[in-house]
Protein backbone atom coordinates (compact mmCIF):
# COMPACT_ATOMS: atom_id res chain seq x y z
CA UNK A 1 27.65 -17.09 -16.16
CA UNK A 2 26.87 -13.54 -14.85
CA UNK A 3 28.29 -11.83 -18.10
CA UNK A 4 25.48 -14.21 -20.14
CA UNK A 5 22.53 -13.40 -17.62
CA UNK A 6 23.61 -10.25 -18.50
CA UNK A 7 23.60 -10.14 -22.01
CA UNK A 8 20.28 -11.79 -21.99
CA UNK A 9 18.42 -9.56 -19.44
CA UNK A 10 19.56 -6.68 -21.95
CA UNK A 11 18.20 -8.30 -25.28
CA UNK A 12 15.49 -9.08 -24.03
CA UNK A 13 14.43 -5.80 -22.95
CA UNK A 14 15.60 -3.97 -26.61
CA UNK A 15 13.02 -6.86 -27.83
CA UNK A 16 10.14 -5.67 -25.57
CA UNK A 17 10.89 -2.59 -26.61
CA UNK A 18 11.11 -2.63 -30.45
CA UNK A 19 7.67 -4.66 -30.33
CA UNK A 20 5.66 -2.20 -28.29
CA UNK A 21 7.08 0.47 -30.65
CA UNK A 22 6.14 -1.31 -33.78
CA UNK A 23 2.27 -2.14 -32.44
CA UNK A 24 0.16 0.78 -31.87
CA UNK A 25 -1.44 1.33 -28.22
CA UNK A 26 -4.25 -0.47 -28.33
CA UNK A 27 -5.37 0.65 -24.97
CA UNK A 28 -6.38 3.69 -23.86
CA UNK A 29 -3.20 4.87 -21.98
CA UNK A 30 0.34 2.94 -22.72
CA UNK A 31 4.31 3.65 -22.86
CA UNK A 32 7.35 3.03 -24.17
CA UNK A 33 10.00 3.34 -21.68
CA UNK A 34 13.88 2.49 -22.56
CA UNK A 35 16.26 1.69 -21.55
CA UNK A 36 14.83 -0.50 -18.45
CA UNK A 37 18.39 -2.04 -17.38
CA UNK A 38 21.39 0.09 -16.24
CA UNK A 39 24.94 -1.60 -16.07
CA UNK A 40 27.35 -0.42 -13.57
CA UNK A 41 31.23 -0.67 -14.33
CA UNK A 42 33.39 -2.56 -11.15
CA UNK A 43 34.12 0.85 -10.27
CA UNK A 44 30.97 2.70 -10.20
CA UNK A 45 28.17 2.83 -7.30
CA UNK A 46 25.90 4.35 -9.72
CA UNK A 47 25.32 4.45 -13.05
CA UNK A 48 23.63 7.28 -15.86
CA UNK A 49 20.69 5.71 -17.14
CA UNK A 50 19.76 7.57 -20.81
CA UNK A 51 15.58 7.95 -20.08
CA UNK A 52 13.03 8.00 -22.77
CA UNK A 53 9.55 7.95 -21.71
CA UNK A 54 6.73 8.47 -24.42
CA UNK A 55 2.84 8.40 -23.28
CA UNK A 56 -0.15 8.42 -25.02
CA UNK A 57 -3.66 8.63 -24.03
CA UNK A 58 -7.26 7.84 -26.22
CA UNK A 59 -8.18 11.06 -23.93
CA UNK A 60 -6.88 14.45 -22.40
CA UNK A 61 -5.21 13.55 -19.22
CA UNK A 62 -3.09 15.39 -16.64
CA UNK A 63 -0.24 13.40 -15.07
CA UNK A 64 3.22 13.05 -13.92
CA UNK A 65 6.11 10.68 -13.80
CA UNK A 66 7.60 9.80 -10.90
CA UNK A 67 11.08 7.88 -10.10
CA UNK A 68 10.53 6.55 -6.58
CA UNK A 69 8.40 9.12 -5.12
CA UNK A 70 10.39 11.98 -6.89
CA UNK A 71 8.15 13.88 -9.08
CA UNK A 72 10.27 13.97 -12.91
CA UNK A 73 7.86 16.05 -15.03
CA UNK A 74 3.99 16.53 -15.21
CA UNK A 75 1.86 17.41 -18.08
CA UNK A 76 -1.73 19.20 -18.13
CA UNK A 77 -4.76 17.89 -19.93
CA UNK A 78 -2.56 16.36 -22.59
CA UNK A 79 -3.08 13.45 -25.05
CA UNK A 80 0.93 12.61 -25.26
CA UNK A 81 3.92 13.11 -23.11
CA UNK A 82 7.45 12.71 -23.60
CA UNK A 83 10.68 13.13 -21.35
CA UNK A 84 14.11 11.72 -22.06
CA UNK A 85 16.47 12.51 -18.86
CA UNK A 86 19.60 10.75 -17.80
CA UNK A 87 19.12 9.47 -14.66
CA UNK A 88 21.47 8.65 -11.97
CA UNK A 89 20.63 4.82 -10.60
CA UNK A 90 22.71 2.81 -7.70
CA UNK A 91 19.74 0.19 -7.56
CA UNK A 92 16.42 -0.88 -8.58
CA UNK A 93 13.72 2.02 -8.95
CA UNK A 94 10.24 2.25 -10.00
CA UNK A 95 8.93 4.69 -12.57
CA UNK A 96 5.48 5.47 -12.44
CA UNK A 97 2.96 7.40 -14.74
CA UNK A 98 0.33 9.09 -12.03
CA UNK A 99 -3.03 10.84 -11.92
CA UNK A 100 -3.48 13.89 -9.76
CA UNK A 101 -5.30 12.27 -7.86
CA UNK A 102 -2.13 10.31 -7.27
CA UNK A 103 -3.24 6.89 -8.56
CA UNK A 104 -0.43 5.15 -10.45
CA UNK A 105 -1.83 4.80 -13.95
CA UNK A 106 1.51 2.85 -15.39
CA UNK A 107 4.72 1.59 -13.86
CA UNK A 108 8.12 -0.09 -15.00
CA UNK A 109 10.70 -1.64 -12.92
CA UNK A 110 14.23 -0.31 -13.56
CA UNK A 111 16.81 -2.65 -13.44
CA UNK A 112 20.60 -2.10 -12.38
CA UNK A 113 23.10 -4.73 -12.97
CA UNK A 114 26.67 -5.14 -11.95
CA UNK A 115 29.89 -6.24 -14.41
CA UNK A 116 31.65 -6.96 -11.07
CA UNK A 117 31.60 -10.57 -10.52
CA UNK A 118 30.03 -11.78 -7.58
CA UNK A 119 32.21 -12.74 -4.54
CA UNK A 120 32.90 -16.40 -4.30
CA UNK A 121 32.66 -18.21 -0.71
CA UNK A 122 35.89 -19.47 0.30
CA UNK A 123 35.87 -23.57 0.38
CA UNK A 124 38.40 -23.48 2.76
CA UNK A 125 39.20 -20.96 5.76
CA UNK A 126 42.19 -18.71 5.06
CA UNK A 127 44.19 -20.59 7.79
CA UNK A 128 45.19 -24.08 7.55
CA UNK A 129 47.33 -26.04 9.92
CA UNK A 130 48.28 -28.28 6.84
């Protein structure tokens, strides 16, 4: 069941994707973000996430991306941005798109997920006297 939920989280996200990239920002300020969901091997505690972040803005705008509270990349009075970064994830994060003044403009949840199957409880305790 968790290798479906899986699979589905992921398509679903490639499908958000590929239809914000084939409409044009109709707003004044939008992104494209992807991946948005990391998958960790039963070995790993973190995983490489593969970044790409495009902007763009209906006016000049200086701003910066932030993965929880760590400052990525900024860009000065600009009408587009771009950054593409691998970055290391061991849980969920939160990418923002801030103002100078520090007000988050955008934001997108970043999703880890686990191939490890999850623990089972145990019916029955370990000992038995039968």
């Amino acid at each position: 069941m968790q290798g479906r939920t899986t699979v589905v989280v992921i398509l679903l996200s490639l499908c958000s994707f590929a239809a914000q990239a084939a409409s044009p920002c109709a707003q004044r300020l939008c992104w494209q973000v992807a991946p948005t969901v990391c998958l960790l091997d039963q070995q790993q505690n973190s995983c490489q996430l593969p970044l790409q972040l495009d902007w763009q803005s209906a006016e000049p705008l200086s701003a910066c991306a932030y993965l929880n509270e760590r400052k990525l990349q900024c860009w000065s009075a600009s009408q587009q941005g771009q950054l593409q970064q691998q970055l290391p994830l061991t849980g969920p994060a939160n990418l923002e798109l801030r103002n100078m003044q520090q007000q988050v403009l955008l934001q997108q949840q970043l999703t880890v997920l686990s191939r490890q199957p999850e623990r089972r409880r145990r019916l029955v305790a370990p000992w038995s006297v039968f």
